[in-house]
C-alpha atoms as a PDB file:
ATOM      1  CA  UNK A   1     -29.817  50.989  24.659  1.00  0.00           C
ATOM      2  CA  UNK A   2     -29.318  47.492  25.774  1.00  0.00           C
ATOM      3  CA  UNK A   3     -32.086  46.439  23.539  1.00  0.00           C
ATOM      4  CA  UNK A   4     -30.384  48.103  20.371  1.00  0.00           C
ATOM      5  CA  UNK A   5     -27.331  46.381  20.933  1.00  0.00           C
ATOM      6  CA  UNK A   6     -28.939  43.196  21.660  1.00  0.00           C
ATOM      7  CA  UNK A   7     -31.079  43.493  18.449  1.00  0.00           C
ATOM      8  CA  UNK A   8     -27.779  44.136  16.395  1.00  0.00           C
ATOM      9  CA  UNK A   9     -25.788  40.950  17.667  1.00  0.00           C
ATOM     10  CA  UNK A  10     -28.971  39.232  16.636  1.00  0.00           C
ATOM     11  CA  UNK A  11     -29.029  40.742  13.334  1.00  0.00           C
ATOM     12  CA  UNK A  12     -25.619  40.152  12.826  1.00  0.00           C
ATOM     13  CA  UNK A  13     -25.778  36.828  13.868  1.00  0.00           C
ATOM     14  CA  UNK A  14     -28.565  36.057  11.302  1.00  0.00           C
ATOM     15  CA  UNK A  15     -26.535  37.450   8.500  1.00  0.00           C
ATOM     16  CA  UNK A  16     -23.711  35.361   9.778  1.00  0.00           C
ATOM     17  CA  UNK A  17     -25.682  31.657   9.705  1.00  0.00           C
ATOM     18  CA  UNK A  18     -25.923  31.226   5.965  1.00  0.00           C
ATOM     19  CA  UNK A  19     -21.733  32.246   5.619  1.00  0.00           C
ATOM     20  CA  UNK A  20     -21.025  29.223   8.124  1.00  0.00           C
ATOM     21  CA  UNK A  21     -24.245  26.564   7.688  1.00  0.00           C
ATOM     22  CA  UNK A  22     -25.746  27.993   4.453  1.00  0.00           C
ATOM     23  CA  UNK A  23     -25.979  25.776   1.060  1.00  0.00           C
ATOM     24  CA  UNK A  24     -22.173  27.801   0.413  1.00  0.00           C
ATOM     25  CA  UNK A  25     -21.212  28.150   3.798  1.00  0.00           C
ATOM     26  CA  UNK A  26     -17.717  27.591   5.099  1.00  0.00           C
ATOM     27  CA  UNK A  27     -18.684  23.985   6.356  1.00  0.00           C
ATOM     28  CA  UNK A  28     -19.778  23.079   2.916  1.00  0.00           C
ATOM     29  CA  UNK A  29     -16.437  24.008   1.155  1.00  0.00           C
ATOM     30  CA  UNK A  30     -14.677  22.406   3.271  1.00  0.00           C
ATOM     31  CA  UNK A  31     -16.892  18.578   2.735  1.00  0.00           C
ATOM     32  CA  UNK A  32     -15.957  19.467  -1.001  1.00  0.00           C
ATOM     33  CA  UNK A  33     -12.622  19.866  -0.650  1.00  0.00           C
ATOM     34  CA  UNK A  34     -12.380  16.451   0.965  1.00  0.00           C
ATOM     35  CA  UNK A  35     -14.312  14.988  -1.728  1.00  0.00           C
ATOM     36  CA  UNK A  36     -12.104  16.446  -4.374  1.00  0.00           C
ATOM     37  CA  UNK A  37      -8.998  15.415  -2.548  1.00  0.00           C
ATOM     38  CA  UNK A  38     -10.427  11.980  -1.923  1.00  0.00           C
ATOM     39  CA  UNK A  39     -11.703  11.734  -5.941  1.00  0.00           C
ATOM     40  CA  UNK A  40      -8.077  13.196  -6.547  1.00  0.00           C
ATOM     41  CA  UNK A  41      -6.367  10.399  -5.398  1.00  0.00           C
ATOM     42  CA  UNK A  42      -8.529   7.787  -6.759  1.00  0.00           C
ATOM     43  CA  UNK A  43      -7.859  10.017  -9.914  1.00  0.00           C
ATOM     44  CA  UNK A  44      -4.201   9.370  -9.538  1.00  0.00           C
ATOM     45  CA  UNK A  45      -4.601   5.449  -9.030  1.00  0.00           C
ATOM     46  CA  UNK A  46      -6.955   4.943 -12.299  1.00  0.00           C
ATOM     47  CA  UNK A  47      -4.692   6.719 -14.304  1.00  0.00           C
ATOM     48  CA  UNK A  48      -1.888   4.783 -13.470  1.00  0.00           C
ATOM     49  CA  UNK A  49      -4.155   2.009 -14.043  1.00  0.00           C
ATOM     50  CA  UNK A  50      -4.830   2.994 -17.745  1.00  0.00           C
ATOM     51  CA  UNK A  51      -1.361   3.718 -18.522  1.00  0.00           C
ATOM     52  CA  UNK A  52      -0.691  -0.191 -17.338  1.00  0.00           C
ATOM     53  CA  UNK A  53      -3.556  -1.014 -19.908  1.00  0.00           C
ATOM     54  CA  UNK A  54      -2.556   1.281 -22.285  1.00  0.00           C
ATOM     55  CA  UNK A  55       0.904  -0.528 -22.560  1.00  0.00           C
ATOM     56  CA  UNK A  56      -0.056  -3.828 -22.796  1.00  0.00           C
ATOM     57  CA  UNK A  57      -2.314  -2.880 -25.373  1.00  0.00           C
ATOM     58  CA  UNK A  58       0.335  -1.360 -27.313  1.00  0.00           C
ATOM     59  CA  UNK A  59       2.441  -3.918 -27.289  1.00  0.00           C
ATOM     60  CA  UNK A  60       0.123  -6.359 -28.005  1.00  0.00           C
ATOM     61  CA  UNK A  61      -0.922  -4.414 -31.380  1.00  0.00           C
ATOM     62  CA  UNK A  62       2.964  -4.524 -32.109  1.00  0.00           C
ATOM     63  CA  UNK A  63       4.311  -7.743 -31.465  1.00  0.00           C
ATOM     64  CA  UNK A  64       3.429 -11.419 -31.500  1.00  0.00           C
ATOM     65  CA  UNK A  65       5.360 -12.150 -28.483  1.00  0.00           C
ATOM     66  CA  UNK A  66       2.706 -10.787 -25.793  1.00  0.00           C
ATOM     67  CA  UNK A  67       0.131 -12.386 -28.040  1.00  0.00           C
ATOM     68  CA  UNK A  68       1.868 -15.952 -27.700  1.00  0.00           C
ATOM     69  CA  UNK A  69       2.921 -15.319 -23.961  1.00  0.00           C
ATOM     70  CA  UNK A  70      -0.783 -14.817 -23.361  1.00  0.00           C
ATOM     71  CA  UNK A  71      -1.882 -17.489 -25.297  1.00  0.00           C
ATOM     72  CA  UNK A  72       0.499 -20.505 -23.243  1.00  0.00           C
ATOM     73  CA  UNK A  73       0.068 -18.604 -19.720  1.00  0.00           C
ATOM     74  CA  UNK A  74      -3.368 -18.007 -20.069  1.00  0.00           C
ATOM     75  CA  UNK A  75      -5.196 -20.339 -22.272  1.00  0.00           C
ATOM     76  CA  UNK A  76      -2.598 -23.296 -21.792  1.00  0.00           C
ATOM     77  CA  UNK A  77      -1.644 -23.184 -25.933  1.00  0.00           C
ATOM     78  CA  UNK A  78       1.164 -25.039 -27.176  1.00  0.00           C
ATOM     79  CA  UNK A  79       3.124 -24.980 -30.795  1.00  0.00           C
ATOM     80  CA  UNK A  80       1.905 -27.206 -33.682  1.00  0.00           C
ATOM     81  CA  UNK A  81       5.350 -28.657 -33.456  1.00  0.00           C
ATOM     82  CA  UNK A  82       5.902 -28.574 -29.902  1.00  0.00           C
ATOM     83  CA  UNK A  83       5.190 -31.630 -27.459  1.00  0.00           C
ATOM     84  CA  UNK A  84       3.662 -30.516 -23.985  1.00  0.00           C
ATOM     85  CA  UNK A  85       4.827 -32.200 -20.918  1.00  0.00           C
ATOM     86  CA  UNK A  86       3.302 -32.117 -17.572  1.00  0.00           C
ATOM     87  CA  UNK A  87       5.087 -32.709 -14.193  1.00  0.00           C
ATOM     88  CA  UNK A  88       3.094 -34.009 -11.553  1.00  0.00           C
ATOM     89  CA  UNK A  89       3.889 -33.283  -8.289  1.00  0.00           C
ATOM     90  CA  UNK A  90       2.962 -36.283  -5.966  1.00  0.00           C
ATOM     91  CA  UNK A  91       0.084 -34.960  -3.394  1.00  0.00           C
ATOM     92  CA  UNK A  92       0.606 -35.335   0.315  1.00  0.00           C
ATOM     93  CA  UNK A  93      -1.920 -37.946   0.231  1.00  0.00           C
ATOM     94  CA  UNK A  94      -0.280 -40.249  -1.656  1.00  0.00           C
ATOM     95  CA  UNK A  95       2.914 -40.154  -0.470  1.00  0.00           C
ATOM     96  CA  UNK A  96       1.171 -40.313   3.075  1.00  0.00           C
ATOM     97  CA  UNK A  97      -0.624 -43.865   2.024  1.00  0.00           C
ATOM     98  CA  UNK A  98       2.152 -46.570   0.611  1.00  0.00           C
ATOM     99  CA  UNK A  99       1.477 -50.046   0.227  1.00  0.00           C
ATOM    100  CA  UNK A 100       4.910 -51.062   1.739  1.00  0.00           C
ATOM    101  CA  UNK A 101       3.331 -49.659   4.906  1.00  0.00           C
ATOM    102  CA  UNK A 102       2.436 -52.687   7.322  1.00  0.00           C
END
């Protein structure tokens, strides 16, 4: 009798290991469901992301404004009739060395 019932834990034991470590086993779902969260969230990020792009593509196919922003911030464009100044800020160095120094 003690055999019998030690042969069915055993059998039911077997049938139990591919429900918890099998390729669809209870361990495995819950990997996935990390992953999924995990790709969820970097989901969430991108698409905020693209609706950034998304704007500024918009509104640089309607207006000129972005356009010329873009062009002085980024490329350092000027007007055809405008006269471009730059401000020098004196460096640390030279301000450190003076010849009225003795």
């Amino acid at each position: 009798m003690r055999f019998l019932a030690l042969a069915l834990v055993l059998l039911i034991a077997l049938i139990q290991n591919p429900l918890w470590f099998g390729k669809g086993g209870l361990l495995r779902v819950h990997e996935l469901d990390a992953q999924v969260e995990a790709q969820h969230e970097t989901n969430v990020k991108l698409a905020s992301r693209n609706a950034t792009l998304d704007a500024e593509v918009l509104d640089l196919k309607q207006g000129y404004d972005a356009i010329e922003e873009r062009a002085r911030s980024e490329l350092g464009m000027v007007k055809q009739d405008e006269v471009f100044f730059q401000l020098l800020q004196p460096s640390r160095a030279a301000t450190a060395y003076s010849p009225d120094r003795r």
